[in-house]
C-alpha atoms as a PDB file:
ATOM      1  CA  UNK A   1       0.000   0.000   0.000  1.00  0.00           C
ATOM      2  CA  UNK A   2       1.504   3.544  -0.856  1.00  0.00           C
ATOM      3  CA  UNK A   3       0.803   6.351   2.101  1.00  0.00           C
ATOM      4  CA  UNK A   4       1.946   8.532  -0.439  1.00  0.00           C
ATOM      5  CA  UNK A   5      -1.584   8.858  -2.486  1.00  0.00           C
ATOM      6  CA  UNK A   6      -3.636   7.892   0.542  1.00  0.00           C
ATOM      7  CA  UNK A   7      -5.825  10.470   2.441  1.00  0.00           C
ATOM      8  CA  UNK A   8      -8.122  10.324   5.687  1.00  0.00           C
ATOM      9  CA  UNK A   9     -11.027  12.548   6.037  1.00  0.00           C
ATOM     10  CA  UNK A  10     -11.373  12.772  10.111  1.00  0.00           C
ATOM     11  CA  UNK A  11     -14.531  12.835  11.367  1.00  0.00           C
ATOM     12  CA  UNK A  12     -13.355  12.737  14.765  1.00  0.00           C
ATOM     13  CA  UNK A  13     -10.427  12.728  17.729  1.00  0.00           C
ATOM     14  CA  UNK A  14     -10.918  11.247  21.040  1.00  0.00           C
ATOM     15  CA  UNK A  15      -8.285  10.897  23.851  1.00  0.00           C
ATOM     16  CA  UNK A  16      -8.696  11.030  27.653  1.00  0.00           C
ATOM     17  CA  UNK A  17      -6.869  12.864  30.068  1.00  0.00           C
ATOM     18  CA  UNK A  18      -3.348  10.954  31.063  1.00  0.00           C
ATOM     19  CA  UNK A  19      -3.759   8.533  28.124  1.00  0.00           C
ATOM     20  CA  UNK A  20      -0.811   8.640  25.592  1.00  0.00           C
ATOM     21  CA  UNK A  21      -2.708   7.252  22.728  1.00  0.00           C
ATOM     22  CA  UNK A  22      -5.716   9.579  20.524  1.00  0.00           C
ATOM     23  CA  UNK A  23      -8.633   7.845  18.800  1.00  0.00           C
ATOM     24  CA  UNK A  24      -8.944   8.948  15.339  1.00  0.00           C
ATOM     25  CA  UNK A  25     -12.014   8.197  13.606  1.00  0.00           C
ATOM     26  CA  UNK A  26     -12.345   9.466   9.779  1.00  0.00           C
ATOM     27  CA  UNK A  27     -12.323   8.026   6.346  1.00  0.00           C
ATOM     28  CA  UNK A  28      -9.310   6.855   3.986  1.00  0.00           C
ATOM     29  CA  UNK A  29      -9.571   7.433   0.341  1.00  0.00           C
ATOM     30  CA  UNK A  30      -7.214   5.404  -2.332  1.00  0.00           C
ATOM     31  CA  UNK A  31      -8.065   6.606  -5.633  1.00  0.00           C
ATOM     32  CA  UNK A  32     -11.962   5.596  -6.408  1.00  0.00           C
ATOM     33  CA  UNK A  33     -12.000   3.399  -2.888  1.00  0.00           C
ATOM     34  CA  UNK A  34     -12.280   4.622   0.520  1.00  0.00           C
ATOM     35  CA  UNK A  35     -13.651   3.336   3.898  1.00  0.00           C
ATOM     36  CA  UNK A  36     -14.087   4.076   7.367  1.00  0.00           C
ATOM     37  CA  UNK A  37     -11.282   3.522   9.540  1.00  0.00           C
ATOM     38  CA  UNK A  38     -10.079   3.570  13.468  1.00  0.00           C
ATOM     39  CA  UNK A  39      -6.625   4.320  14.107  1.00  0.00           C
ATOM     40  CA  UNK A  40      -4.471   4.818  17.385  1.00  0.00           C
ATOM     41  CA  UNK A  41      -1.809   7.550  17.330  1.00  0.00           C
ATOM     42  CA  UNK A  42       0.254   9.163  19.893  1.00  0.00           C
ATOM     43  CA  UNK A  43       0.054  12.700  21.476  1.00  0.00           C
ATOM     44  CA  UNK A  44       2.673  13.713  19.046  1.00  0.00           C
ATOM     45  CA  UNK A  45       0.838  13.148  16.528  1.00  0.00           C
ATOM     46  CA  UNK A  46      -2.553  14.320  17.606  1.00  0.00           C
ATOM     47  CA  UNK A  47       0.257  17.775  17.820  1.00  0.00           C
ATOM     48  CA  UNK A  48       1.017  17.555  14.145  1.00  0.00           C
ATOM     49  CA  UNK A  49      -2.677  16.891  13.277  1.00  0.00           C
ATOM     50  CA  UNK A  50      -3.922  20.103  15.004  1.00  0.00           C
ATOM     51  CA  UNK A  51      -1.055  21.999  13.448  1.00  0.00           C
ATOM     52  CA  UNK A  52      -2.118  20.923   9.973  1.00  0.00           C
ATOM     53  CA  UNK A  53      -5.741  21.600  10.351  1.00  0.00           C
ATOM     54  CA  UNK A  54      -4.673  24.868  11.253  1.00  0.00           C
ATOM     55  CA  UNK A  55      -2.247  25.469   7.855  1.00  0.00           C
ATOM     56  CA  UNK A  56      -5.557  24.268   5.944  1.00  0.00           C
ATOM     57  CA  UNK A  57      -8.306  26.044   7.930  1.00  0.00           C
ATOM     58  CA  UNK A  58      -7.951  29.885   8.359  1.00  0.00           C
ATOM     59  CA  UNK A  59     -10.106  30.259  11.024  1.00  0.00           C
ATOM     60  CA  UNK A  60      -9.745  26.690  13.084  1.00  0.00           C
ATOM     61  CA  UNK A  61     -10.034  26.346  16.872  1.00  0.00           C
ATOM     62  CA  UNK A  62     -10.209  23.110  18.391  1.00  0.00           C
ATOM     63  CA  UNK A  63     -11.753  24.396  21.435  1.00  0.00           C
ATOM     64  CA  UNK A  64     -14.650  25.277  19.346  1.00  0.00           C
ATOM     65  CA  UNK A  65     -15.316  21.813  18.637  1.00  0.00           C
ATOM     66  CA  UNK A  66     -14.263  20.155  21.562  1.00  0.00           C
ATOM     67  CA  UNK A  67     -16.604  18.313  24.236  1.00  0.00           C
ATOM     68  CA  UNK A  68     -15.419  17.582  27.486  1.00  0.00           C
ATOM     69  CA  UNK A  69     -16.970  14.627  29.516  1.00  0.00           C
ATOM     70  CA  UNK A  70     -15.982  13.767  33.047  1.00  0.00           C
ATOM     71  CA  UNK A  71     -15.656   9.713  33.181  1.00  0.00           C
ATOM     72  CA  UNK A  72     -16.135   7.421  36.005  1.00  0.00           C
ATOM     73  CA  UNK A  73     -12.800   7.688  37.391  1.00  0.00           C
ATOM     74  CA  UNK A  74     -12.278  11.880  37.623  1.00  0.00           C
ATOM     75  CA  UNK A  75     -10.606  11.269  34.502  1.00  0.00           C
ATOM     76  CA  UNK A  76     -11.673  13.463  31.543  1.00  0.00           C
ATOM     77  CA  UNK A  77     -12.846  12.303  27.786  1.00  0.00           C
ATOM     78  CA  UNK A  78     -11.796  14.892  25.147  1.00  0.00           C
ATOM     79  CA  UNK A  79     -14.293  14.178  22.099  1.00  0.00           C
ATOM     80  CA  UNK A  80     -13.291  16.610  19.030  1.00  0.00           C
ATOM     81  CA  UNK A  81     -16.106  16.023  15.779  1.00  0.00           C
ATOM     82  CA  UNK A  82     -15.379  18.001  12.536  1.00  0.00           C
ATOM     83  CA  UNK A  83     -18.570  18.913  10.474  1.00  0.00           C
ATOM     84  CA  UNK A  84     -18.334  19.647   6.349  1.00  0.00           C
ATOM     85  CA  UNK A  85     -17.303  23.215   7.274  1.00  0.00           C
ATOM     86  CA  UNK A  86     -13.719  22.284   8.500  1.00  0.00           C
ATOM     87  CA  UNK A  87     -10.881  20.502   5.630  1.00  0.00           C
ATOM     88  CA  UNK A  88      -9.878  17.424   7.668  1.00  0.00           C
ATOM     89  CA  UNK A  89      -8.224  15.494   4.366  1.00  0.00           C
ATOM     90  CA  UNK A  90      -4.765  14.839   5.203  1.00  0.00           C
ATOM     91  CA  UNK A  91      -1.752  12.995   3.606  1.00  0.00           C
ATOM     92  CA  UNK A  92      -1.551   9.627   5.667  1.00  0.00           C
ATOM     93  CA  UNK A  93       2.102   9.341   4.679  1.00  0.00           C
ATOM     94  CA  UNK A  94       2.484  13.281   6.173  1.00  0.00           C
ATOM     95  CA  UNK A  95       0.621  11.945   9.470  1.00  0.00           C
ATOM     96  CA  UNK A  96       1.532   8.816  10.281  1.00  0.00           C
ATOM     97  CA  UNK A  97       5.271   8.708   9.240  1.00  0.00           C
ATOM     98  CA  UNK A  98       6.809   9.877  12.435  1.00  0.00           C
ATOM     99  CA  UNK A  99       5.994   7.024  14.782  1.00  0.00           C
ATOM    100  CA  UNK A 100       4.183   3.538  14.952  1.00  0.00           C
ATOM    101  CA  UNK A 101       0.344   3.787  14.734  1.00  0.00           C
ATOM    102  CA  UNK A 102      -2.237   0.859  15.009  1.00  0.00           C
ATOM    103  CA  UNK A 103      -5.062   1.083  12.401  1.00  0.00           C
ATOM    104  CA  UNK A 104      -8.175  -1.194  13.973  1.00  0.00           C
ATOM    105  CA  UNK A 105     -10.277  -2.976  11.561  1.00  0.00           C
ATOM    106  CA  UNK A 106     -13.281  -5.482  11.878  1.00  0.00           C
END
């Protein structure tokens, strides 16, 4: 598989508070194919993610889209969801090439 002509569309982020790894939820494309996809990354990258949304959307504030949920264990769940207003495609080869990350699949 080349990363190099593969996108994701994210539909969402979700980490909780002292966790190291970030739920991201979105959609891979590869040419005329795409499906839905979960994939584990690191707090580094969730950095680089946010960084690149923000090169690609003007006006982009996480915080804006950002629900906070306090779980069972006074630990908080950070849930981010991107509507059609906000450019989520990335380059998986520009995301995921800077450390190991675990793409789940059913």
């Amino acid at each position: 598989m080349n990363l190099e002509t593969k996108t994701i569309s994210i539909t969402s982020l979700q980490f909780e508070s002292n966790d190291p790894e970030v739920l991201v939820k979105g959609i891979i494309k590869n040419g005329h194919l795409e499906h839905t996809t979960d994939v584990l990354i690191s707090q580094t990258q969730l950095n680089k993610i946010i960084n690149q949304l923000k090169k690609q959307n003007s006006h982009f504030d996480l915080n804006s889209h950002l629900l906070v949920e306090k779980m069972y264990n006074s630990e908080l769940m950070y849930t981010a969801s991107f509507n059609s207003s906000v450019n989520t495609q990335l380059y998986l080869h520009e995301l995921l090439n800077i450390q190991p990350y675990i793409q789940i699949c059913a």
